[in-house]
C-alpha atoms as a PDB file:
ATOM      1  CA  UNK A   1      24.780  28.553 -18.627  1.00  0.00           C
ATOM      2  CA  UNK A   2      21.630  27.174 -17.535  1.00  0.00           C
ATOM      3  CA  UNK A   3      21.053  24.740 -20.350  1.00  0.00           C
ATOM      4  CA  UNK A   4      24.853  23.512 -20.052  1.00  0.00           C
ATOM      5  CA  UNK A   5      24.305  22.900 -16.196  1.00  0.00           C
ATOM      6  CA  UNK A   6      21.263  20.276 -17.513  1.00  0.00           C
ATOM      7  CA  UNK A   7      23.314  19.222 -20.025  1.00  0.00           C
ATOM      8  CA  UNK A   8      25.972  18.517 -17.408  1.00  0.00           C
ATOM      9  CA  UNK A   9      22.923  16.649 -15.117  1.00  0.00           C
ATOM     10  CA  UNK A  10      22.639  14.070 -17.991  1.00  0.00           C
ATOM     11  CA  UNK A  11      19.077  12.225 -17.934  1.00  0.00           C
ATOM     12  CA  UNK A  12      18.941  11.675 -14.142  1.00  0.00           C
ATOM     13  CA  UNK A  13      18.752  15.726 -13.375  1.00  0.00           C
ATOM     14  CA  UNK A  14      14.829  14.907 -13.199  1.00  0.00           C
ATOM     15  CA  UNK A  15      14.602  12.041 -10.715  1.00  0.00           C
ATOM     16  CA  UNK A  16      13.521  12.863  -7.611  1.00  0.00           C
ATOM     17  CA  UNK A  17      16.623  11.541  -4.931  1.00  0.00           C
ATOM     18  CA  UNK A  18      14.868  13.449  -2.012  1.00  0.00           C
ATOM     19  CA  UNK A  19      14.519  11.814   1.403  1.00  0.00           C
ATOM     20  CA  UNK A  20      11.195  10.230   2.254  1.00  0.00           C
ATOM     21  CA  UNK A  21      10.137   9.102  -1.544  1.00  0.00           C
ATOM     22  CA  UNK A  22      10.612   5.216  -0.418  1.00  0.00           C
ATOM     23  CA  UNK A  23       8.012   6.577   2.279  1.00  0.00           C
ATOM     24  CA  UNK A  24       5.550   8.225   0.205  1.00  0.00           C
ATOM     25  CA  UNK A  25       5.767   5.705  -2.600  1.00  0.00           C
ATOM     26  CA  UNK A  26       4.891   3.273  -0.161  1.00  0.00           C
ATOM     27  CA  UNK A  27       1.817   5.016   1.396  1.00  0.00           C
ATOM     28  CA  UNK A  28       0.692   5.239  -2.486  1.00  0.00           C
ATOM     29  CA  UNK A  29       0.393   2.094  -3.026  1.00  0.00           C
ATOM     30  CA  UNK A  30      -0.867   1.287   0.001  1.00  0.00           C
ATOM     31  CA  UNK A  31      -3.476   3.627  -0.548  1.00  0.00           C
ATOM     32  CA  UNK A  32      -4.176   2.279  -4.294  1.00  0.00           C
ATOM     33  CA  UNK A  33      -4.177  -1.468  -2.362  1.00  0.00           C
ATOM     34  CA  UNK A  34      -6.689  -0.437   0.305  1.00  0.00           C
ATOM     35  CA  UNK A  35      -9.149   1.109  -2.384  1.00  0.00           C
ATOM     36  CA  UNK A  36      -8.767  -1.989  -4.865  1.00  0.00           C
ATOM     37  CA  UNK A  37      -9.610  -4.083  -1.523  1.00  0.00           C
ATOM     38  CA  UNK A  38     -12.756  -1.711  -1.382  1.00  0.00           C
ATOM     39  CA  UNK A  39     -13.835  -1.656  -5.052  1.00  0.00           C
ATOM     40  CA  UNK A  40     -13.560  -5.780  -4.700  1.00  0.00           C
ATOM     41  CA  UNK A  41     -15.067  -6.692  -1.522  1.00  0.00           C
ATOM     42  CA  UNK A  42     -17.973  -4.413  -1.662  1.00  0.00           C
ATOM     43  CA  UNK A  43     -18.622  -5.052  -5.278  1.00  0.00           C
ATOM     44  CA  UNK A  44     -19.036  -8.907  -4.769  1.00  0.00           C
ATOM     45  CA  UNK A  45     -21.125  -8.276  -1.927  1.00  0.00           C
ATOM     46  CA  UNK A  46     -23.505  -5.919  -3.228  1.00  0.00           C
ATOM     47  CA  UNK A  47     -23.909  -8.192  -6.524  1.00  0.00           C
ATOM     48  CA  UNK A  48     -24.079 -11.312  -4.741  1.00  0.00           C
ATOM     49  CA  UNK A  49     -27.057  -9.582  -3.044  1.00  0.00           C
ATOM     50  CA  UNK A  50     -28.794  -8.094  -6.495  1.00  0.00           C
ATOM     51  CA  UNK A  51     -28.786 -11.903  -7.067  1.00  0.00           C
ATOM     52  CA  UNK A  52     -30.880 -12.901  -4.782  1.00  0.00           C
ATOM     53  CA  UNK A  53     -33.506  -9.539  -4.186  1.00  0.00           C
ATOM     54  CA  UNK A  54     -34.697  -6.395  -6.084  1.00  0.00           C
ATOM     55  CA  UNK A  55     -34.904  -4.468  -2.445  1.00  0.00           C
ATOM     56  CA  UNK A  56     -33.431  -1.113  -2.707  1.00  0.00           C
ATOM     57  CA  UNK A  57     -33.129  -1.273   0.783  1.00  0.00           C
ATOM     58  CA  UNK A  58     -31.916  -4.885   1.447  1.00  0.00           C
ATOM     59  CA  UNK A  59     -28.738  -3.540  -0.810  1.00  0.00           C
ATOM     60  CA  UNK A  60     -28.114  -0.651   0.700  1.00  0.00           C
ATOM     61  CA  UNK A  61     -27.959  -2.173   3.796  1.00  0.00           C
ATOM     62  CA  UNK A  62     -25.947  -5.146   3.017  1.00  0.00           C
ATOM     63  CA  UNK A  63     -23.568  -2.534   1.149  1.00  0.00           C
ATOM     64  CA  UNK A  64     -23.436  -0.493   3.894  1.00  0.00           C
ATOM     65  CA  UNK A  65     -22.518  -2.876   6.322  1.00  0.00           C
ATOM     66  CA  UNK A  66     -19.940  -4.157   4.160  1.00  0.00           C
ATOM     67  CA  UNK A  67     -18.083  -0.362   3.364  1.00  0.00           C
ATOM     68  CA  UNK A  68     -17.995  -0.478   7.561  1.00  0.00           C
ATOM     69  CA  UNK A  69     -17.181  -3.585   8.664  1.00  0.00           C
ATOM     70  CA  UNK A  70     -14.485  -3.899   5.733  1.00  0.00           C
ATOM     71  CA  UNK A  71     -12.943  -0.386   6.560  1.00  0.00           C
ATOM     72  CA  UNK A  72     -12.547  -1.036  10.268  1.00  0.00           C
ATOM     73  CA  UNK A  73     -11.083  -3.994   9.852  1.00  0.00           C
ATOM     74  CA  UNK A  74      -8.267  -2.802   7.266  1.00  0.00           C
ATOM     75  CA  UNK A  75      -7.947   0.139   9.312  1.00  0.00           C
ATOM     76  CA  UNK A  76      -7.286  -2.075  12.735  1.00  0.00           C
ATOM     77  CA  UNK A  77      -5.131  -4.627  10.787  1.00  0.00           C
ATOM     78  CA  UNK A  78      -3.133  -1.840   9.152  1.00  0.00           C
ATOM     79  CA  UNK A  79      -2.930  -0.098  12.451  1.00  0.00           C
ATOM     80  CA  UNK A  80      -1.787  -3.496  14.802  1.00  0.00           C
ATOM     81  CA  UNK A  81       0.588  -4.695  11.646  1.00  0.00           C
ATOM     82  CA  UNK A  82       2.219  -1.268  11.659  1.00  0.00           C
ATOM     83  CA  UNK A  83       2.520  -0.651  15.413  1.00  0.00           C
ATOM     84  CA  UNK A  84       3.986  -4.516  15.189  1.00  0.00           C
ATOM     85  CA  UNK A  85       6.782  -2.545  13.065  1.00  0.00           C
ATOM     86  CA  UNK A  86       7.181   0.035  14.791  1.00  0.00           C
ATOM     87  CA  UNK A  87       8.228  -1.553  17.679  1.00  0.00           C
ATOM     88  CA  UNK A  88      10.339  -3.989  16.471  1.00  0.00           C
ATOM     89  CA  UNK A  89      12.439  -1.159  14.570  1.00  0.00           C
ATOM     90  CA  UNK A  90      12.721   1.223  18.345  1.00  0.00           C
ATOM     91  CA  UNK A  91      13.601  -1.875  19.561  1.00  0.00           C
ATOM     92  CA  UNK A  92      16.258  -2.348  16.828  1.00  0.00           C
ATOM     93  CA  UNK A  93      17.757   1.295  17.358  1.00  0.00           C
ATOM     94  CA  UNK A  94      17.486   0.769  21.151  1.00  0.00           C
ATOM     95  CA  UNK A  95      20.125  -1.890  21.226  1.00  0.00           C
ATOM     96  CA  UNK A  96      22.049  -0.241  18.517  1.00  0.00           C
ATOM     97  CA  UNK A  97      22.308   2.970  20.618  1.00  0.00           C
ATOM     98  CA  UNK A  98      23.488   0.638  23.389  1.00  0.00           C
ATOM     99  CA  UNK A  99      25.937  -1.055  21.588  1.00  0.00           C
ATOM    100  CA  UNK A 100      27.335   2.412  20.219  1.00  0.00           C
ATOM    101  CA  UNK A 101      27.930   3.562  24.097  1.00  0.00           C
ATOM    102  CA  UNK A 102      29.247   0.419  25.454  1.00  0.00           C
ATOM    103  CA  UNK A 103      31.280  -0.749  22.439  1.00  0.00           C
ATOM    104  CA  UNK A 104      32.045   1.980  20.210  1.00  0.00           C
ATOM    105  CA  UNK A 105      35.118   1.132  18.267  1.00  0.00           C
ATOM    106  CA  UNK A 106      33.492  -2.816  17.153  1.00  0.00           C
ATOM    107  CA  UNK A 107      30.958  -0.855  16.233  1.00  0.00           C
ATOM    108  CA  UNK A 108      32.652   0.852  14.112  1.00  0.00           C
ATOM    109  CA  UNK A 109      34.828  -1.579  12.631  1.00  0.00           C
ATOM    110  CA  UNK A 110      31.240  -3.373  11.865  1.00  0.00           C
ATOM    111  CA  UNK A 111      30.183   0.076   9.801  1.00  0.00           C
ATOM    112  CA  UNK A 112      33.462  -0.075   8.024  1.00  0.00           C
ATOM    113  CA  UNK A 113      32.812  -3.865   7.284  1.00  0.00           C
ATOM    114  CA  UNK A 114      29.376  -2.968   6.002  1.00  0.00           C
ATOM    115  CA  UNK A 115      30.306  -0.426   3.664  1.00  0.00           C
ATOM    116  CA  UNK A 116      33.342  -3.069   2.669  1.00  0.00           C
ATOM    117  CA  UNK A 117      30.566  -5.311   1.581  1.00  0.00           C
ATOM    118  CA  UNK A 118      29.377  -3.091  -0.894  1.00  0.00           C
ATOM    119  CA  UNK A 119      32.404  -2.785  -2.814  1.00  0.00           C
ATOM    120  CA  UNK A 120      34.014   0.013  -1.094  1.00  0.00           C
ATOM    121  CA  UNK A 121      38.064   0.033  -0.758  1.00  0.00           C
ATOM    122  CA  UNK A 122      39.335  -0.732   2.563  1.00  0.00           C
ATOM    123  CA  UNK A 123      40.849   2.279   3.030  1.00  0.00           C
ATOM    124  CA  UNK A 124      37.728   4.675   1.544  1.00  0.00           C
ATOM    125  CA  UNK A 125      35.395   2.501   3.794  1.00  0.00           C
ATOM    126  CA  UNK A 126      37.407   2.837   7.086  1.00  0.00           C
ATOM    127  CA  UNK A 127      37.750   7.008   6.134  1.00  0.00           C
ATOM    128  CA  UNK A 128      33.430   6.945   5.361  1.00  0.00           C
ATOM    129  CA  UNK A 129      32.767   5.256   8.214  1.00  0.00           C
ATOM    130  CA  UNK A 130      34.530   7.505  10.785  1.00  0.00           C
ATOM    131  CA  UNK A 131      32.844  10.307   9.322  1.00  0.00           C
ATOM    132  CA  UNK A 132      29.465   9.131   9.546  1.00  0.00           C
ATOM    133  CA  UNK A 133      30.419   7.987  12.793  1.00  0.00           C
ATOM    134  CA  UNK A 134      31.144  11.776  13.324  1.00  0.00           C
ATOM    135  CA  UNK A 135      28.234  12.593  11.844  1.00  0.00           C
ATOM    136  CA  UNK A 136      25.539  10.683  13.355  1.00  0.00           C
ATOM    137  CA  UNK A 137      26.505   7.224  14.982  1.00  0.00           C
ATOM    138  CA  UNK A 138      22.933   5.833  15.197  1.00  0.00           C
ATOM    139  CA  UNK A 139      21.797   7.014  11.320  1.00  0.00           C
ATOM    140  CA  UNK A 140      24.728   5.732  10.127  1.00  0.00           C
ATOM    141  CA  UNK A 141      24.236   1.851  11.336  1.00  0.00           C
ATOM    142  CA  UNK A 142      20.218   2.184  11.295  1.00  0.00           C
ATOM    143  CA  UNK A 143      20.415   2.980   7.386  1.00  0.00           C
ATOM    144  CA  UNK A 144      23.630   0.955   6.664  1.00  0.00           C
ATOM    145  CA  UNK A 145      23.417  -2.283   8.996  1.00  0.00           C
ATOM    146  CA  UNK A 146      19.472  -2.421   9.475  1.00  0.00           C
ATOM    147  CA  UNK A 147      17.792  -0.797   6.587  1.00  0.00           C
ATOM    148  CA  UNK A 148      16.187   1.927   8.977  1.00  0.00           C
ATOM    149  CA  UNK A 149      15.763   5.445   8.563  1.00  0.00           C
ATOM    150  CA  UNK A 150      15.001   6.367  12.116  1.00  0.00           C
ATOM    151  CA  UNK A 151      13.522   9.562  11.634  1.00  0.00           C
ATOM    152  CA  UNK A 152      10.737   8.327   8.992  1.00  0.00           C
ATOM    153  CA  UNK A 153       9.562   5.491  11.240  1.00  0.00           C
ATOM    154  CA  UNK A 154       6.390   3.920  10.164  1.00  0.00           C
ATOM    155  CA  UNK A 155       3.294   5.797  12.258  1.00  0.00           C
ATOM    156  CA  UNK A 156       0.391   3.471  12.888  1.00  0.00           C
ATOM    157  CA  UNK A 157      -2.517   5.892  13.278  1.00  0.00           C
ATOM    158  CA  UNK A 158      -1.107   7.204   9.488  1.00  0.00           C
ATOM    159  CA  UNK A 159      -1.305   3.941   8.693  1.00  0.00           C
ATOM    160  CA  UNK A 160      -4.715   2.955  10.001  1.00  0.00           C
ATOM    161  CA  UNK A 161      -6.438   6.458   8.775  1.00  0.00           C
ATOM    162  CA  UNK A 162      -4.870   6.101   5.059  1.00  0.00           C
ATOM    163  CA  UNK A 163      -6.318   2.295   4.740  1.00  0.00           C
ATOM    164  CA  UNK A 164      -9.851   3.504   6.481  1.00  0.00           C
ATOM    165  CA  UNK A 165      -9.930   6.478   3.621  1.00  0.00           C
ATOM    166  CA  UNK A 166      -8.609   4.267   0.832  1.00  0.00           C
ATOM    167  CA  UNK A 167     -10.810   1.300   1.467  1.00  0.00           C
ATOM    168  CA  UNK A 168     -14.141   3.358   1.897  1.00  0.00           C
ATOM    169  CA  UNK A 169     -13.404   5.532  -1.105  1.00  0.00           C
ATOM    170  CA  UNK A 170     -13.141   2.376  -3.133  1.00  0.00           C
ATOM    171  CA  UNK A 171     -16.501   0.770  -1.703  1.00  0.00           C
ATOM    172  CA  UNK A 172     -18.814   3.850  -2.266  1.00  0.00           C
ATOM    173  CA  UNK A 173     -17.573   3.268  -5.837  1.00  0.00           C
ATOM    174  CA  UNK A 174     -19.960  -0.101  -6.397  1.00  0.00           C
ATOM    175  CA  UNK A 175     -22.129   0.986  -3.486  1.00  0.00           C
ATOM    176  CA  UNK A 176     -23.675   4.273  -5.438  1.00  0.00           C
ATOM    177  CA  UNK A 177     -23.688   2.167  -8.539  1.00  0.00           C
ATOM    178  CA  UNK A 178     -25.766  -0.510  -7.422  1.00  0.00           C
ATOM    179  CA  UNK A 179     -28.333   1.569  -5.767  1.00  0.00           C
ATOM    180  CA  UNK A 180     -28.571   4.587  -8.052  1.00  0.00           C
ATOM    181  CA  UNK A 181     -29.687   3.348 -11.229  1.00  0.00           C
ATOM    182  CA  UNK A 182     -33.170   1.899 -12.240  1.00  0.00           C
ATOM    183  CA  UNK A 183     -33.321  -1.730 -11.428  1.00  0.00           C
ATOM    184  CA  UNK A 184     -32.912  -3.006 -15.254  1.00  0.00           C
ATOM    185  CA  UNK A 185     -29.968  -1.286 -15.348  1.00  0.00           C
ATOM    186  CA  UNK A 186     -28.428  -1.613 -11.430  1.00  0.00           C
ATOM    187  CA  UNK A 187     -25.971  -5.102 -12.625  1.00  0.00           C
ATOM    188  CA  UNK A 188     -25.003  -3.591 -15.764  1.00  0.00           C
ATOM    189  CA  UNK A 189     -23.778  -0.342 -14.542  1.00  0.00           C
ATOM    190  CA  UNK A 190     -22.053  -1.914 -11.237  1.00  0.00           C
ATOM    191  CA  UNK A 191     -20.215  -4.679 -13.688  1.00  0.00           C
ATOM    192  CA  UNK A 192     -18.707  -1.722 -15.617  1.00  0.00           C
ATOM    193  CA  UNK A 193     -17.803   0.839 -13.227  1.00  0.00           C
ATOM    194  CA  UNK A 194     -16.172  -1.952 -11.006  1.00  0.00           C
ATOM    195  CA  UNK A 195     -13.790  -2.949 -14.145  1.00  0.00           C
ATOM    196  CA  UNK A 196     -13.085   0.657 -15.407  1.00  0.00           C
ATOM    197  CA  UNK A 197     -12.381   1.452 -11.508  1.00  0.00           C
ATOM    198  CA  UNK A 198     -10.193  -2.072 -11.293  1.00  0.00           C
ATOM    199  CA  UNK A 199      -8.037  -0.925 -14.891  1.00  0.00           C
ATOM    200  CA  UNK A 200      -7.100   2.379 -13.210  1.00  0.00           C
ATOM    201  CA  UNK A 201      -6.034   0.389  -9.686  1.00  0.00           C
ATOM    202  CA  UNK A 202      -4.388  -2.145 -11.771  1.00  0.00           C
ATOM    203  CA  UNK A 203      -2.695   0.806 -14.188  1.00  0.00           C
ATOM    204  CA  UNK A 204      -1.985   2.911 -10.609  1.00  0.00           C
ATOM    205  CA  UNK A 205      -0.160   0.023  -8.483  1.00  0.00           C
ATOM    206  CA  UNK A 206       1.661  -0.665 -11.857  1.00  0.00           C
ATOM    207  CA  UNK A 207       3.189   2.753 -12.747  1.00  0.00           C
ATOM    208  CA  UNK A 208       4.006   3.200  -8.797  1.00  0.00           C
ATOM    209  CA  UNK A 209       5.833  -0.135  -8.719  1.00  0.00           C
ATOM    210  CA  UNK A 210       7.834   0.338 -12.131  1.00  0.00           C
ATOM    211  CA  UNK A 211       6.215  -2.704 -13.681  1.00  0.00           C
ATOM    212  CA  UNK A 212       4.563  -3.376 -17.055  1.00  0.00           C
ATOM    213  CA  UNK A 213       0.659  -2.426 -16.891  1.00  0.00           C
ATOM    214  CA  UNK A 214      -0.476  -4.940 -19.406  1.00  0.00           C
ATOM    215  CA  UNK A 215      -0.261  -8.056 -16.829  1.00  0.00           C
ATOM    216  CA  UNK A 216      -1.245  -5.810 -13.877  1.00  0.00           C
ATOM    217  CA  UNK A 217      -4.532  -3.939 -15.012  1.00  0.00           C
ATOM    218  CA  UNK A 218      -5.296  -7.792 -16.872  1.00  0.00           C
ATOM    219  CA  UNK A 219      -4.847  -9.536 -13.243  1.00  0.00           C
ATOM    220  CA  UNK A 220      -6.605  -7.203 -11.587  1.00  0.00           C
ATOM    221  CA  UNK A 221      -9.910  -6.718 -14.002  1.00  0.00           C
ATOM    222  CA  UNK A 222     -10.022 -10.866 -14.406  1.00  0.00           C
ATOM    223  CA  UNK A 223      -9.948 -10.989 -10.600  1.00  0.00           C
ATOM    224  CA  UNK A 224     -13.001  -8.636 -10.056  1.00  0.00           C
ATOM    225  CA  UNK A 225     -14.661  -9.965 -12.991  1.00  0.00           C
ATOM    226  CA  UNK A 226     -14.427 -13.512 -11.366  1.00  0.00           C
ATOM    227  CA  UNK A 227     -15.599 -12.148  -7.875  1.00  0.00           C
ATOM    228  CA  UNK A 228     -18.579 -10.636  -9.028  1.00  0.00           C
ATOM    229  CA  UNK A 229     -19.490 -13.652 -11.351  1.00  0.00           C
ATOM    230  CA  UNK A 230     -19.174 -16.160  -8.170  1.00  0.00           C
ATOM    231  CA  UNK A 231     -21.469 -14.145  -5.619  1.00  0.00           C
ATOM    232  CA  UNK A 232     -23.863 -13.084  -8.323  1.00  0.00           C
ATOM    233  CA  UNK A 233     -24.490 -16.725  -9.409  1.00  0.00           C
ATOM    234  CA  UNK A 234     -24.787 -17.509  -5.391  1.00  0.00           C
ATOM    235  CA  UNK A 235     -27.310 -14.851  -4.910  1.00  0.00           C
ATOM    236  CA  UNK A 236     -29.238 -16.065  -7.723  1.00  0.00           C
ATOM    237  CA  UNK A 237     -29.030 -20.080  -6.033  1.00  0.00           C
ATOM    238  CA  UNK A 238     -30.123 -18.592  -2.699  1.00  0.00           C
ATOM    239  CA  UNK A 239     -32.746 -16.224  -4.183  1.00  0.00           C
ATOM    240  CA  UNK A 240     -34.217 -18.771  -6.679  1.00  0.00           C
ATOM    241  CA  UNK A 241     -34.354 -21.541  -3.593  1.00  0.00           C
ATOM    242  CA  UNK A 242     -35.876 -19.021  -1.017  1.00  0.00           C
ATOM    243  CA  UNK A 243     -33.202 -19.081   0.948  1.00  0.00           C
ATOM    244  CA  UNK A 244     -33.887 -15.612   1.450  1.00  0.00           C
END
């Protein structure tokens, strides 16, 4: 009984059609985004730096600096972007709850136009919208008419913690890996744990987007590759002029 019930489910009886995965595939890449940032900026600081000075400390510090000032700043941006957002979508539901109370039969001859639109039948539209109407007024025209789901709004401090985590778990990445190791070896092992980290970011925000990983993890290694080559070769100028 059990295997005719899959069989009955075709292929799709596996795909997750719960609420919130939009959300949480989001916040993914997000995440993956906000540690690539990290892996990137940090690394082209910290090698810029090697360029120019041996010091232990002098990278450290400069590394440092960069994992906080670089976190902060995606976490405030992320945070003011968000609440930007949020706001506009309350505001959004606030008139649509308005118009709902004031004007409730346009509005729902605008629901039944909506779901016309999409290549319902007259008839089956009018019948779907009254019971969503029913239902839940506001849902209905915040998912149909402005793409909203009003009970996953977007939270800001969600949004400003995950980008804060993300981006600092990325920058200890080439942070560690230029200070650890002996100094002979401090460029060689930062150059290849950047590029395996930047493949898996590349492969990661791939897979969670549904696109080919080929072009993606190739993008994103050639990009870190070329960011590290710039600031190391600047380091060396400054360091070989005594700039510093």
């Amino acid at each position: 009984m059990d295997d005719q019930t899959d069989a009955e489910a075709g292929p799709h009886k596996n795909e997750p059609h719960h609420d919130g995965l939009g959300t949480r595939l989001n916040w993914l890449r997000a995440a993956v985004l906000g540690a690539n940032d990290g892996i990137v900026s940090t690394a082209g600081l910290v090698v810029g730096v090697a360029g120019a000075t041996d010091s232990r400390s002098t990278l450290l510090t400069a590394g440092m600096a960069g994992l906080l000032a670089g976190s902060l700043s995606m976490a405030a941006g992320e945070y003011v972007s968000v609440s930007t957002q949020r706001d506009s979508e309350q505001a959004a539901l606030a008139l649509e709850r308005e118009e709902l109370a004031t004007t409730p039969q346009a509005e729902l001859d605008e629901l039944t136009g909506l779901l016309e639109d999409r290549g319902i039948s007259q008839e089956l539209a009018r019948e779907v919208a009254e019971q969503l109407t029913e239902r839940d007024a506001l849902g209905a025209h915040a998912r149909v008419e402005l793409g909203i789901n009003p009970d996953e709004l977007a939270n800001p401090w969600h949004a400003a913690g995950a980008s804060f985590v993300s981006f600092t778990i990325g920058a200890l990445l080439p942070l560690l890996a230029i200070v650890l190791p002996p100094t002979s070896w401090r460029l060689a092992v930062t150059v290849v744990s950047v590029l395996l980290a930047l493949v898996g970011c590349g492969w990661a925000s791939a897979r969670l987007g549904s696109a080919p990983t080929g072009p993606a993890i190739l993008r994103n290694a050639a990009g870190g590759a070329i960011a590290m080559a710039i600031t190391y070769a600047v380091g060396e100028l400054l360091g070989a002029t005594g700039a510093v």
